[in-house]
N, C-alpha and C. Protein backbone atom coordinates (compact mmCIF):
# COMPACT_ATOMS: atom_id res chain seq x y z
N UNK A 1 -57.81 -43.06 -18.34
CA UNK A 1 -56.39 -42.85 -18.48
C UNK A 1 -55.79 -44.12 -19.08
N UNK A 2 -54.74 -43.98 -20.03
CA UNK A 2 -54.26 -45.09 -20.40
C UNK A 2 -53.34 -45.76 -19.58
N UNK A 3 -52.13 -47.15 -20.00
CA UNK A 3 -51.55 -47.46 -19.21
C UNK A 3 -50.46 -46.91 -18.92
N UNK A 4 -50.25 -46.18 -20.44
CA UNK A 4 -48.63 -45.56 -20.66
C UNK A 4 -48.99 -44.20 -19.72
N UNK A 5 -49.73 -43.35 -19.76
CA UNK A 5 -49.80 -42.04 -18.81
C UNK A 5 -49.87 -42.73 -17.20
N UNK A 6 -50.58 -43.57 -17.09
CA UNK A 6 -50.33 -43.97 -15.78
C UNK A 6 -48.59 -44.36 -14.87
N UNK A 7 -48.30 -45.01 -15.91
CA UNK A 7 -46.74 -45.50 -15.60
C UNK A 7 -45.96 -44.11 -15.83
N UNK A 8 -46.34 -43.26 -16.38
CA UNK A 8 -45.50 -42.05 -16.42
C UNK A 8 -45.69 -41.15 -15.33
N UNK A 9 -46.97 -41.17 -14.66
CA UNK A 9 -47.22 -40.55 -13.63
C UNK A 9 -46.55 -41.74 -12.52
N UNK A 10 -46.64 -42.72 -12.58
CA UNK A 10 -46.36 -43.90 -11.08
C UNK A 10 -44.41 -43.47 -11.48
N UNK A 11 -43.45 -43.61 -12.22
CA UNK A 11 -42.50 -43.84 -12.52
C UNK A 11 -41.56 -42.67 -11.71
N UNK A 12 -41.81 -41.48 -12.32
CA UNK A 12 -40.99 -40.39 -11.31
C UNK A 12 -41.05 -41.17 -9.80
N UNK A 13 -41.68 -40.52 -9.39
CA UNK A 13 -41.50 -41.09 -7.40
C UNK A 13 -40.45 -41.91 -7.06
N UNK A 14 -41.02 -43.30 -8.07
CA UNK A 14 -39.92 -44.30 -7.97
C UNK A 14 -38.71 -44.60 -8.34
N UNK A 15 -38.83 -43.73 -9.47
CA UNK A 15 -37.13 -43.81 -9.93
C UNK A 15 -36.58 -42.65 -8.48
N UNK A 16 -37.07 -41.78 -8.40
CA UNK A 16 -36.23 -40.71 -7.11
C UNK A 16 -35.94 -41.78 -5.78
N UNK A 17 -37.12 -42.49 -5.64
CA UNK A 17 -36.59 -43.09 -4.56
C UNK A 17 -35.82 -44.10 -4.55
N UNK A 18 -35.88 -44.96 -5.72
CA UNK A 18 -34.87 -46.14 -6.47
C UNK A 18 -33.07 -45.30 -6.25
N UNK A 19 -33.58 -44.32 -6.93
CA UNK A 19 -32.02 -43.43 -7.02
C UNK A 19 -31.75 -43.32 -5.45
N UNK A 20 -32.41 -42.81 -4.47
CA UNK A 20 -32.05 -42.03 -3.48
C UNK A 20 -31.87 -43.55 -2.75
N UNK A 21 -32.12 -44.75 -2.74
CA UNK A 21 -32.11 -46.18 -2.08
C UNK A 21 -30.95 -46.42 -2.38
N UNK A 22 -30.31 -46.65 -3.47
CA UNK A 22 -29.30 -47.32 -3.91
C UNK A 22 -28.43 -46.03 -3.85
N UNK A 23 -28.43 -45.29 -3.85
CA UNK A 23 -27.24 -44.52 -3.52
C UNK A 23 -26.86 -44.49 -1.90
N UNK A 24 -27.57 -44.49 -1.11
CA UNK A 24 -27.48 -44.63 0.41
C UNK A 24 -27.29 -46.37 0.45
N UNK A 25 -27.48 -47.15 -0.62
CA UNK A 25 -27.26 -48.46 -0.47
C UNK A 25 -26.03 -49.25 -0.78
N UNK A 26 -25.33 -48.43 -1.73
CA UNK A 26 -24.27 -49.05 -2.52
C UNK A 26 -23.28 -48.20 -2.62
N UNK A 27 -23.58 -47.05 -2.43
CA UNK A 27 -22.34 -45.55 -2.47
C UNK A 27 -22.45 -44.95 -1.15
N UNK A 28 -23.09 -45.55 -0.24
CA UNK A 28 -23.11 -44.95 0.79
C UNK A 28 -21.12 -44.26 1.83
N UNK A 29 -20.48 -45.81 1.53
CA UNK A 29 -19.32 -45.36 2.11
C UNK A 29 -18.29 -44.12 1.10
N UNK A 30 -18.75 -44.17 0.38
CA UNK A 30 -18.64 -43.36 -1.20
C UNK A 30 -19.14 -41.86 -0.50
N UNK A 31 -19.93 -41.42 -0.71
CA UNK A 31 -20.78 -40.43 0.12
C UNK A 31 -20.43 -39.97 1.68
N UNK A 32 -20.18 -41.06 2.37
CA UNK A 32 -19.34 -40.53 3.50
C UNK A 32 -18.05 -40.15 3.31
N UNK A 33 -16.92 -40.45 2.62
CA UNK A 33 -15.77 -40.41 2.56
C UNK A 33 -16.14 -38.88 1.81
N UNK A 34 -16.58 -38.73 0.87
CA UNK A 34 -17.00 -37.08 0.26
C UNK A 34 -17.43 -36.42 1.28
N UNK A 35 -18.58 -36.43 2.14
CA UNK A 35 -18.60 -35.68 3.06
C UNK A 35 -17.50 -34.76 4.19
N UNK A 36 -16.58 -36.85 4.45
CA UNK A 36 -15.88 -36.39 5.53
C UNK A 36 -14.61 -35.39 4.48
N UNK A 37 -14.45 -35.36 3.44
CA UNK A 37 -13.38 -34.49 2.75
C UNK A 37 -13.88 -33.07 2.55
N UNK A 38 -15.05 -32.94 2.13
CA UNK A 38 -15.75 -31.76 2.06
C UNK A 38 -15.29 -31.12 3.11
N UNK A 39 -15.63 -31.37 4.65
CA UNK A 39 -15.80 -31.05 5.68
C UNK A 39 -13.98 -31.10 6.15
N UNK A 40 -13.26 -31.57 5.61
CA UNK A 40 -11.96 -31.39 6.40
C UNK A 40 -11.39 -30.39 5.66
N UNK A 41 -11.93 -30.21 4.16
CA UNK A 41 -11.73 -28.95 3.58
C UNK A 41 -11.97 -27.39 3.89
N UNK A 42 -12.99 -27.49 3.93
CA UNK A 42 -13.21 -26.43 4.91
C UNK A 42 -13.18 -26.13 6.24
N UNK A 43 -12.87 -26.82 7.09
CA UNK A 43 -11.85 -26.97 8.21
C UNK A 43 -10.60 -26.48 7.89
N UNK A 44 -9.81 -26.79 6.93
CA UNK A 44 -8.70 -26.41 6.53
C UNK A 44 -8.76 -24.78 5.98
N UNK A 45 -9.72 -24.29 5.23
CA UNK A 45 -9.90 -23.14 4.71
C UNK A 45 -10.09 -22.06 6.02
N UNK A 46 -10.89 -22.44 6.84
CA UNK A 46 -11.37 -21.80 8.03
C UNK A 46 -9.99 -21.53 8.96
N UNK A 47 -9.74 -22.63 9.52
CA UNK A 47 -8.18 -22.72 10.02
C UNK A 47 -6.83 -21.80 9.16
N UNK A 48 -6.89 -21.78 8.05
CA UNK A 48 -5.88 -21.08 7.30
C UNK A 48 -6.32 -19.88 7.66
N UNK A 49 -7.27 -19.12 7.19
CA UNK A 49 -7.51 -18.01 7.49
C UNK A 49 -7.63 -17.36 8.57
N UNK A 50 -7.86 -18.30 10.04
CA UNK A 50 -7.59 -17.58 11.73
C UNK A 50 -6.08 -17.53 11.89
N UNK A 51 -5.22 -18.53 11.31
CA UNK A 51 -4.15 -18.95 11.46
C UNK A 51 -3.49 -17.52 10.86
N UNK A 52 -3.78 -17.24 9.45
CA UNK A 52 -3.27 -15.74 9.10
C UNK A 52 -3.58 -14.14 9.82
N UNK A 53 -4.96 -14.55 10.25
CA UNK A 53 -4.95 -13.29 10.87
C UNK A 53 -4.16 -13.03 12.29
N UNK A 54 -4.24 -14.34 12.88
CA UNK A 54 -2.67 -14.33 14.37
C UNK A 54 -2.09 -14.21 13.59
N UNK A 55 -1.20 -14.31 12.58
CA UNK A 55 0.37 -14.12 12.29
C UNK A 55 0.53 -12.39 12.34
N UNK A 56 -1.02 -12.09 11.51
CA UNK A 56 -0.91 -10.74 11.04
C UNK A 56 -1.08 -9.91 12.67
N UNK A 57 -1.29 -10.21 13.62
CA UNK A 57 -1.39 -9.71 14.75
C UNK A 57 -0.26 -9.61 15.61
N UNK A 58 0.19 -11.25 15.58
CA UNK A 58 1.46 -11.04 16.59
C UNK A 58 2.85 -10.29 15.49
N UNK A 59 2.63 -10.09 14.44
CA UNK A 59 3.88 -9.18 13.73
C UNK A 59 3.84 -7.94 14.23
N UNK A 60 2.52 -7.11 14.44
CA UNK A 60 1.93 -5.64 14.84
C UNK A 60 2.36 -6.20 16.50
N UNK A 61 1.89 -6.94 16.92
CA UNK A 61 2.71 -6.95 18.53
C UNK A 61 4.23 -7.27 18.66
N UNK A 62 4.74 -8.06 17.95
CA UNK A 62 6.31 -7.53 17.64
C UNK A 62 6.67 -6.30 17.34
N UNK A 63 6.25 -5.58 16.38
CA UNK A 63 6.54 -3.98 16.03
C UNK A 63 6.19 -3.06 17.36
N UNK A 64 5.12 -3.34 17.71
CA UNK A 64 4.46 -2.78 19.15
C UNK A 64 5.91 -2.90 20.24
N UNK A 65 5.97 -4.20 20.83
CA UNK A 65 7.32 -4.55 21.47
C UNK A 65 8.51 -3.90 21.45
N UNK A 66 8.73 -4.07 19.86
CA UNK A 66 10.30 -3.47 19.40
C UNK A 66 10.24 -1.51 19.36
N UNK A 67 8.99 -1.38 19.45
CA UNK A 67 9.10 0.12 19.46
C UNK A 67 8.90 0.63 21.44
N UNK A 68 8.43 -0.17 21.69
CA UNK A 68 8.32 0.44 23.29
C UNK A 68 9.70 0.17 24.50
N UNK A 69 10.39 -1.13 23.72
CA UNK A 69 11.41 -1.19 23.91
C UNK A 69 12.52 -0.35 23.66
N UNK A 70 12.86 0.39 22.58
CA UNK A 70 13.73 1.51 22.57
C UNK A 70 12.91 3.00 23.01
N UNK A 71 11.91 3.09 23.31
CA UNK A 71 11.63 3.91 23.65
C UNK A 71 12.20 3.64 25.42
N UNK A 72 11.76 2.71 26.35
CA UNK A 72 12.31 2.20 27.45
C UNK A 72 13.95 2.71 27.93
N UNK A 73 14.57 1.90 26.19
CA UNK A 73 16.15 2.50 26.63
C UNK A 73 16.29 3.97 26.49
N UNK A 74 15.82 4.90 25.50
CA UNK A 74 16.14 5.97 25.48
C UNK A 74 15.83 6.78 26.72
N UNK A 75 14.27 6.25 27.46
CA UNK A 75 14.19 6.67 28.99
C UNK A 75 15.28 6.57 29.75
N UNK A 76 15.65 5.23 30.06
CA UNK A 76 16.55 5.22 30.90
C UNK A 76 18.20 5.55 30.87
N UNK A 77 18.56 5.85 29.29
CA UNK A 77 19.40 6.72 28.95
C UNK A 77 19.12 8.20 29.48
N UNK A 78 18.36 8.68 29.38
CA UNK A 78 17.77 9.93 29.94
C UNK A 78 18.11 10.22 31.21
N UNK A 79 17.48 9.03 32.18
CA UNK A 79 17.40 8.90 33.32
C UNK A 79 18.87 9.25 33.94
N UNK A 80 19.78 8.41 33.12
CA UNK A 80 21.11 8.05 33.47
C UNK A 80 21.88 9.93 33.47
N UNK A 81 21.50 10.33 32.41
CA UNK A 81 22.36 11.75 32.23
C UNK A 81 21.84 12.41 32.85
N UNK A 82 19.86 12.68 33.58
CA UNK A 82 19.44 13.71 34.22
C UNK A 82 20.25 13.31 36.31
N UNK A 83 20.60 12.36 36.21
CA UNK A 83 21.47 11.80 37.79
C UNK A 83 22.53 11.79 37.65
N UNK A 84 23.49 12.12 36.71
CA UNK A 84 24.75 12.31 36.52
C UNK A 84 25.39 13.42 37.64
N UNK A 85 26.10 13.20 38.40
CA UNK A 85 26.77 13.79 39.80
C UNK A 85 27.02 15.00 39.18
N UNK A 86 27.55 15.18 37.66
CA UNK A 86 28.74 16.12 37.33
C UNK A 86 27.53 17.28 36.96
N UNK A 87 26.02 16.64 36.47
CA UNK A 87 25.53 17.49 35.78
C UNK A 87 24.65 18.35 37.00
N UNK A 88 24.69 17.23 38.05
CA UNK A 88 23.51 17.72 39.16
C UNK A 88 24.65 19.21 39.93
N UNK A 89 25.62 19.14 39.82
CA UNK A 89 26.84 20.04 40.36
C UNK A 89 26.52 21.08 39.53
N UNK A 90 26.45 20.91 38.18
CA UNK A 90 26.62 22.02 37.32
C UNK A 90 25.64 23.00 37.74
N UNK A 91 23.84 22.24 37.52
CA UNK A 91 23.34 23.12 37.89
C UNK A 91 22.82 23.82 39.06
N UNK A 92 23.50 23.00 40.44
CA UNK A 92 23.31 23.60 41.41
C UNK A 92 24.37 24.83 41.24
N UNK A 93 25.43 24.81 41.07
CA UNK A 93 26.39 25.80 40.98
C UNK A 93 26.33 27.18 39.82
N UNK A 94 26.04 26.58 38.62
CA UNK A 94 25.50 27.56 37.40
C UNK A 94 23.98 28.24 37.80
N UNK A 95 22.54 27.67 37.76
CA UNK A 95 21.26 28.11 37.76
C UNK A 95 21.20 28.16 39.81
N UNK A 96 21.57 27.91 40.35
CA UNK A 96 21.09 28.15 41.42
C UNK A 96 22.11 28.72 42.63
N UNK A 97 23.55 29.21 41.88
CA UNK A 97 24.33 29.56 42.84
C UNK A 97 24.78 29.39 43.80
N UNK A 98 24.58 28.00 43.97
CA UNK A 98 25.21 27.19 44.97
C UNK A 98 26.80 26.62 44.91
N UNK A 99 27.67 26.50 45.79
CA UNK A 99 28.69 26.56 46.15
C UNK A 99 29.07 25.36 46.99
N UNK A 100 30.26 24.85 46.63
CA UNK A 100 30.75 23.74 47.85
C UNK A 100 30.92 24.71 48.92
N UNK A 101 31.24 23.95 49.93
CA UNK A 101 31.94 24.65 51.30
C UNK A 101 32.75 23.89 51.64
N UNK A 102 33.97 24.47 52.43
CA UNK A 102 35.22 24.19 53.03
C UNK A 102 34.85 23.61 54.57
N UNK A 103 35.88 23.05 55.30
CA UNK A 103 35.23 22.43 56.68
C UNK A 103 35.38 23.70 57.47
N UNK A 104 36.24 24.94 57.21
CA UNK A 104 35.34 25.95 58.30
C UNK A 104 34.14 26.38 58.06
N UNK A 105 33.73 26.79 57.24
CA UNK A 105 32.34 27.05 57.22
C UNK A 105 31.00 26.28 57.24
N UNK A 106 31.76 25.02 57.44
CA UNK A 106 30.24 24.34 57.23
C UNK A 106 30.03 24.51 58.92
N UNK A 107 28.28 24.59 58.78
CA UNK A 107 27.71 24.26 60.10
C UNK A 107 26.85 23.00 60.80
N UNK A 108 26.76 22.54 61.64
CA UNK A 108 25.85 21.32 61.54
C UNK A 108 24.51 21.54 62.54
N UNK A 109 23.93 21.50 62.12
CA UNK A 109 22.39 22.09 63.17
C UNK A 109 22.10 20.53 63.82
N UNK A 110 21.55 21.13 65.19
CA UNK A 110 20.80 19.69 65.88
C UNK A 110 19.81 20.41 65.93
N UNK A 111 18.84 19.29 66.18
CA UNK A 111 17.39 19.94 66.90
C UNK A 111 17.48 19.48 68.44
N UNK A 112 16.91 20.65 69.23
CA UNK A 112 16.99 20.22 70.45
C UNK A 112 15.76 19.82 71.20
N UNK A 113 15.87 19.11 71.80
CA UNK A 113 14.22 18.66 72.14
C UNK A 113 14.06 19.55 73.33
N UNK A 114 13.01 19.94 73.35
CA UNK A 114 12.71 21.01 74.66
C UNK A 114 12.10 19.90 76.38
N UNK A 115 11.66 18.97 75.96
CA UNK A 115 11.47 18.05 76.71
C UNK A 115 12.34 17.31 77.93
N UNK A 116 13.69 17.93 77.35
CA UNK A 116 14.87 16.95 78.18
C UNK A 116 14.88 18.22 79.62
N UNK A 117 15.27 17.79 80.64
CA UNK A 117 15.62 18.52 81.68
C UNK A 117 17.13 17.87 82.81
């Protein structure tokens, strides 16, 4: 083998490791500062995107809220007209033929206990 094929075979290795020495030697804080940006970047990308999908959630639980809430009042609007004195009169008197009474006719029942002597 000559000298020149020899040095061409010895030379790769060393230039990779020459390169890979001096870059961990002289760019090293170079290389960390890229890392640590890389990495806060996508931190940031990751974070943006959980951050959007809560927004997109608690809007659907606002809508959720704002709809169970008037549903709530319209219940208890409901509530309010099915206990209304005037309406509970109506239909005892209209559908079930019921009638006030005057103080002669009313009666008042006791129960008597059979026990007493």
């Amino acid at each position: 083998m000559s000298k020149v094929a020899r040095k061409q075979q010895i030379k790769p290795p060393f230039l990779l490791t020459h390169l890979v020495s001096s870059v961990f030697k002289t760019n090293l804080l170079t290389m960390v500062i890229a890392l640590v940006t890389l990495a806060s970047a996508f931190a940031l990308i990751v974070l943006s995107h959980k951050q959007r999908n809560l927004y997109g959630d608690l809007e659907q639980l606002h809508t959720e809220r704002n709809q169970l809430d008037k549903q709530w009042r319209q219940l208890r609007l409901e509530q309010r007209v099915w206990a209304e004195h005037t309406r509970l009169e109506d239909v005892a008197t209209q559908q079930l033929g019921m009638k006030n009474l005057d103080a002669k006719s009313e009666r008042i029942v006791r129960q008597i206990n059979d026990q007493e002597d």
